[in-house]
C-alpha atoms as a PDB file:
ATOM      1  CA  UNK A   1     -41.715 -62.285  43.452  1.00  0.00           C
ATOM      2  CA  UNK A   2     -38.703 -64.201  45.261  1.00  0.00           C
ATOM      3  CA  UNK A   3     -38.822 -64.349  48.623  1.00  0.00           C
ATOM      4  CA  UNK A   4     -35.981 -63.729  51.359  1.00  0.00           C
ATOM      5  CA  UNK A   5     -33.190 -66.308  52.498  1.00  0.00           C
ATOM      6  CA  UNK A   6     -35.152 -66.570  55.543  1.00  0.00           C
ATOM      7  CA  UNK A   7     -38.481 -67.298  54.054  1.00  0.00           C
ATOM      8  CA  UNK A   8     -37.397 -69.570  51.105  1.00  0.00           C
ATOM      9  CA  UNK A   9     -35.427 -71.485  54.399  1.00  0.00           C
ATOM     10  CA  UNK A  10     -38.908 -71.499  56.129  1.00  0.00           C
ATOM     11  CA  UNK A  11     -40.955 -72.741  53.393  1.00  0.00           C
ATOM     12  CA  UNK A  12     -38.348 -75.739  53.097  1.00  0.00           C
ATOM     13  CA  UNK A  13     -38.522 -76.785  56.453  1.00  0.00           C
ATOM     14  CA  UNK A  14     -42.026 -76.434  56.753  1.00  0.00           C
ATOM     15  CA  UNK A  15     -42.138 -78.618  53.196  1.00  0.00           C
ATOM     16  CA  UNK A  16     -39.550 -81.382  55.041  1.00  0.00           C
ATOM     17  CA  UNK A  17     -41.931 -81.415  57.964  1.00  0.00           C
ATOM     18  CA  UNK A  18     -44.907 -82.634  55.436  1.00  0.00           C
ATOM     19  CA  UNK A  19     -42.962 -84.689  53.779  1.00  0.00           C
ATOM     20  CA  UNK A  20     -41.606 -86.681  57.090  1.00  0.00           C
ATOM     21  CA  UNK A  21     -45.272 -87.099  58.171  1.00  0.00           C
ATOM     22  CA  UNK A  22     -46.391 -88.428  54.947  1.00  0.00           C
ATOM     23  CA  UNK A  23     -43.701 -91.276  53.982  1.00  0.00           C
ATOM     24  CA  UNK A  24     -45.620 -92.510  51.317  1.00  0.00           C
ATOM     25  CA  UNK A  25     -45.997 -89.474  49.197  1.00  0.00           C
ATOM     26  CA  UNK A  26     -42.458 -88.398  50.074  1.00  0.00           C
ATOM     27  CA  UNK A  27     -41.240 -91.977  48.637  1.00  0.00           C
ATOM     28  CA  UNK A  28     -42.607 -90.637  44.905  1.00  0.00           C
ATOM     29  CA  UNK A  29     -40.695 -87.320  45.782  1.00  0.00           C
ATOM     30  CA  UNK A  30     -37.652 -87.387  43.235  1.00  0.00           C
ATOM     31  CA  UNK A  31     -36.525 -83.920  43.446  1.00  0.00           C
ATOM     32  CA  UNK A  32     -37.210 -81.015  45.351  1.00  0.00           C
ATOM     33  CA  UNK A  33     -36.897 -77.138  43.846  1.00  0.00           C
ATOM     34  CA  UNK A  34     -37.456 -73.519  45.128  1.00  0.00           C
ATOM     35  CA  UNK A  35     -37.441 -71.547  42.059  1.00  0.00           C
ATOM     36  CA  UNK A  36     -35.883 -68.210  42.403  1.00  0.00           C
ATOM     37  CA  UNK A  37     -39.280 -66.706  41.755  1.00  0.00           C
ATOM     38  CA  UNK A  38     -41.951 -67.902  43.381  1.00  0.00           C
ATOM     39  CA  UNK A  39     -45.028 -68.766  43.267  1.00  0.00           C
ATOM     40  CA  UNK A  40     -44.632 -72.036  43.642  1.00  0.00           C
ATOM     41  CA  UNK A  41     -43.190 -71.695  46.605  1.00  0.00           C
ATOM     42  CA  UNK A  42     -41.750 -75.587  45.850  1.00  0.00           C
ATOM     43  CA  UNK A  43     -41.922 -77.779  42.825  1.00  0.00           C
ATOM     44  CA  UNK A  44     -41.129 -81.307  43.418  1.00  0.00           C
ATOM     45  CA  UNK A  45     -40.768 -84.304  40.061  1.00  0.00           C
ATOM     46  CA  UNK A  46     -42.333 -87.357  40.919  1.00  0.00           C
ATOM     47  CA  UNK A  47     -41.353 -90.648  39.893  1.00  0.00           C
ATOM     48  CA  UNK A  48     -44.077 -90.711  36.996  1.00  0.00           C
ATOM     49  CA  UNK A  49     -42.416 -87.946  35.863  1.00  0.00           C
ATOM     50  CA  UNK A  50     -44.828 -85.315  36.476  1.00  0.00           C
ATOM     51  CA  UNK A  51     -44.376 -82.047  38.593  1.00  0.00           C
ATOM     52  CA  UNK A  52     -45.958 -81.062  41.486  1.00  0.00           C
ATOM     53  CA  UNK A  53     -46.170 -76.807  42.226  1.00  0.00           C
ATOM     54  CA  UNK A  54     -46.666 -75.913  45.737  1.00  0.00           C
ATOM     55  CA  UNK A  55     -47.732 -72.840  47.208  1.00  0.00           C
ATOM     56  CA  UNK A  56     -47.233 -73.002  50.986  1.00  0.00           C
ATOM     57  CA  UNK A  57     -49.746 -70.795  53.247  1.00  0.00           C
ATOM     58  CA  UNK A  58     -50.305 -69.770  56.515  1.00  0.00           C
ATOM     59  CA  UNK A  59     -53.790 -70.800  58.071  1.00  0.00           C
ATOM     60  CA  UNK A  60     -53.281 -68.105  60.920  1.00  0.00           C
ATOM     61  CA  UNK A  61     -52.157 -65.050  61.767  1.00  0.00           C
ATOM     62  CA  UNK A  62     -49.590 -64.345  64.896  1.00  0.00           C
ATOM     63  CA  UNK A  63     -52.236 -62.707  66.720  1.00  0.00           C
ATOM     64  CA  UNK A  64     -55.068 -65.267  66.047  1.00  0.00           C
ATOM     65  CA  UNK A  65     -51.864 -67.813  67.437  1.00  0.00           C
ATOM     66  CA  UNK A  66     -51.423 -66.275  70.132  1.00  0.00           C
ATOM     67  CA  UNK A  67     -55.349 -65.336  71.293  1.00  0.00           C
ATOM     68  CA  UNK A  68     -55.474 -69.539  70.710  1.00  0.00           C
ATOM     69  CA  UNK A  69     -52.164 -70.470  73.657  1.00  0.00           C
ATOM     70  CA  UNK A  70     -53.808 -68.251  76.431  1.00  0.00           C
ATOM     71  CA  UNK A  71     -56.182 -70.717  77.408  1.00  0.00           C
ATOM     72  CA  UNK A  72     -53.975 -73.938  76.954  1.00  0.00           C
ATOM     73  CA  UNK A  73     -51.429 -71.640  79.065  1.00  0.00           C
ATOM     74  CA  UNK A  74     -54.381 -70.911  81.842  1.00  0.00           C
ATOM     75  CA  UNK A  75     -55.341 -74.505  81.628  1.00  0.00           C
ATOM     76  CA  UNK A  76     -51.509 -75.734  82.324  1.00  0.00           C
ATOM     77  CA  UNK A  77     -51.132 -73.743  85.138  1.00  0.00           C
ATOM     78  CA  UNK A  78     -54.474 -74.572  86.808  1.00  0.00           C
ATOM     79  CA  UNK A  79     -53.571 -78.267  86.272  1.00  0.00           C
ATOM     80  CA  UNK A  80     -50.283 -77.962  88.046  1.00  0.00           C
ATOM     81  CA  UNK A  81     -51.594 -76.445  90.783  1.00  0.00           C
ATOM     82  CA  UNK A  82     -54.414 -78.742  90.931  1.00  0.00           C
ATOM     83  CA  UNK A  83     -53.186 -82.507  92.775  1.00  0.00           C
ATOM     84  CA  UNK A  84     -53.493 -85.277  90.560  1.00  0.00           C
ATOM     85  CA  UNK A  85     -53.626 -89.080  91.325  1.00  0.00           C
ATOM     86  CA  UNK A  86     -56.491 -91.336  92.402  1.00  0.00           C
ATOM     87  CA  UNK A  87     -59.873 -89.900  93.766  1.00  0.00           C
ATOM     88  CA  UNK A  88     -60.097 -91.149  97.305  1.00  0.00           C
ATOM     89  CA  UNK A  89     -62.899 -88.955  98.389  1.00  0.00           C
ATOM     90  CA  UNK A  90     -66.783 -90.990  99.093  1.00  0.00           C
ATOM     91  CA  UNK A  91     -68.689 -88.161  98.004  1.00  0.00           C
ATOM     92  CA  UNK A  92     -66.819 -86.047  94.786  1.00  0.00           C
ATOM     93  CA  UNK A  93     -66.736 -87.868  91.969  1.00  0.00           C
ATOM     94  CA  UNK A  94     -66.114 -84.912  89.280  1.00  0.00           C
ATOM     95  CA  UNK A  95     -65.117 -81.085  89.925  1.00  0.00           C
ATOM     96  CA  UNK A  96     -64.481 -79.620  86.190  1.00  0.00           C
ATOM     97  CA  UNK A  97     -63.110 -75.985  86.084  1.00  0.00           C
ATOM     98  CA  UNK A  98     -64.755 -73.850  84.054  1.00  0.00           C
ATOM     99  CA  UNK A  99     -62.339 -70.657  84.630  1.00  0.00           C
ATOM    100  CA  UNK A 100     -63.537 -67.444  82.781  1.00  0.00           C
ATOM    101  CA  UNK A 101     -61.551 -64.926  81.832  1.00  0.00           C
ATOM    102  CA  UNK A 102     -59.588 -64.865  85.265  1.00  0.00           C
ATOM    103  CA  UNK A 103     -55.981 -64.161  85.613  1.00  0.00           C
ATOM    104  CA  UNK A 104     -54.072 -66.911  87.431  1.00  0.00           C
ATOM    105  CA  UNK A 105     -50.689 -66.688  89.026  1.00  0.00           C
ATOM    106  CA  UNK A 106     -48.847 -69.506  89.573  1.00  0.00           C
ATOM    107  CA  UNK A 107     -47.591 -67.993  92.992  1.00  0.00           C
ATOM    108  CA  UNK A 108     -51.066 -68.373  94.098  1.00  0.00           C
ATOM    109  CA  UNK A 109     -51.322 -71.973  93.889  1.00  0.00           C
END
């Protein structure tokens, strides 16, 4: 089943991506194809000759994404609100915050 414009132009981008962070493997990348239907999402011909079929996939879904950035989000705004730079007190040598599920508002830094 071919996918939409906007998907096929996902699936290449997401394809370039991989093959900019592997430079070796992209270097035996001759050509790259999206067939018109898919699966493989992308074929590519090596320079041996062969063909590689890819199917791309997602590893999450939005909602598991987006259950994941709350707590990098929390964490960000606790550490801007918390000073940084050298430790110049005798007595603390650590103070890790362990923050449950608490709502924090930047305005009440």
């Amino acid at each position: 089943m071919a996918g939409s414009p906007k998907q096929r132009a996902l699936e290449r981008r997401v394809f370039d991506a991989f093959l900019a962070a592997c430079p070796t493997f992209a270097a035996r990348v001759v050509k790259i194809e999206q067939p018109e239907d898919d699966p493989p999402d992308i074929i590519t011909s090596m320079t041996d000759e062969s063909s590689v079929d890819w199917e791309l996939g997602e590893w999450l879904h939005e909602k598991q994404m987006g259950e994941s950035k709350r707590p990098e989000a929390r964490d960000l705004v606790i550490a801007q609100a918390v000073p940084a730079g050298p430790n110049r007190t005798v007595h603390l040598y650590l103070c890790m915050l362990t923050p449950r599920e608490v709502r924090f508002d930047a305005r009440e830094q």
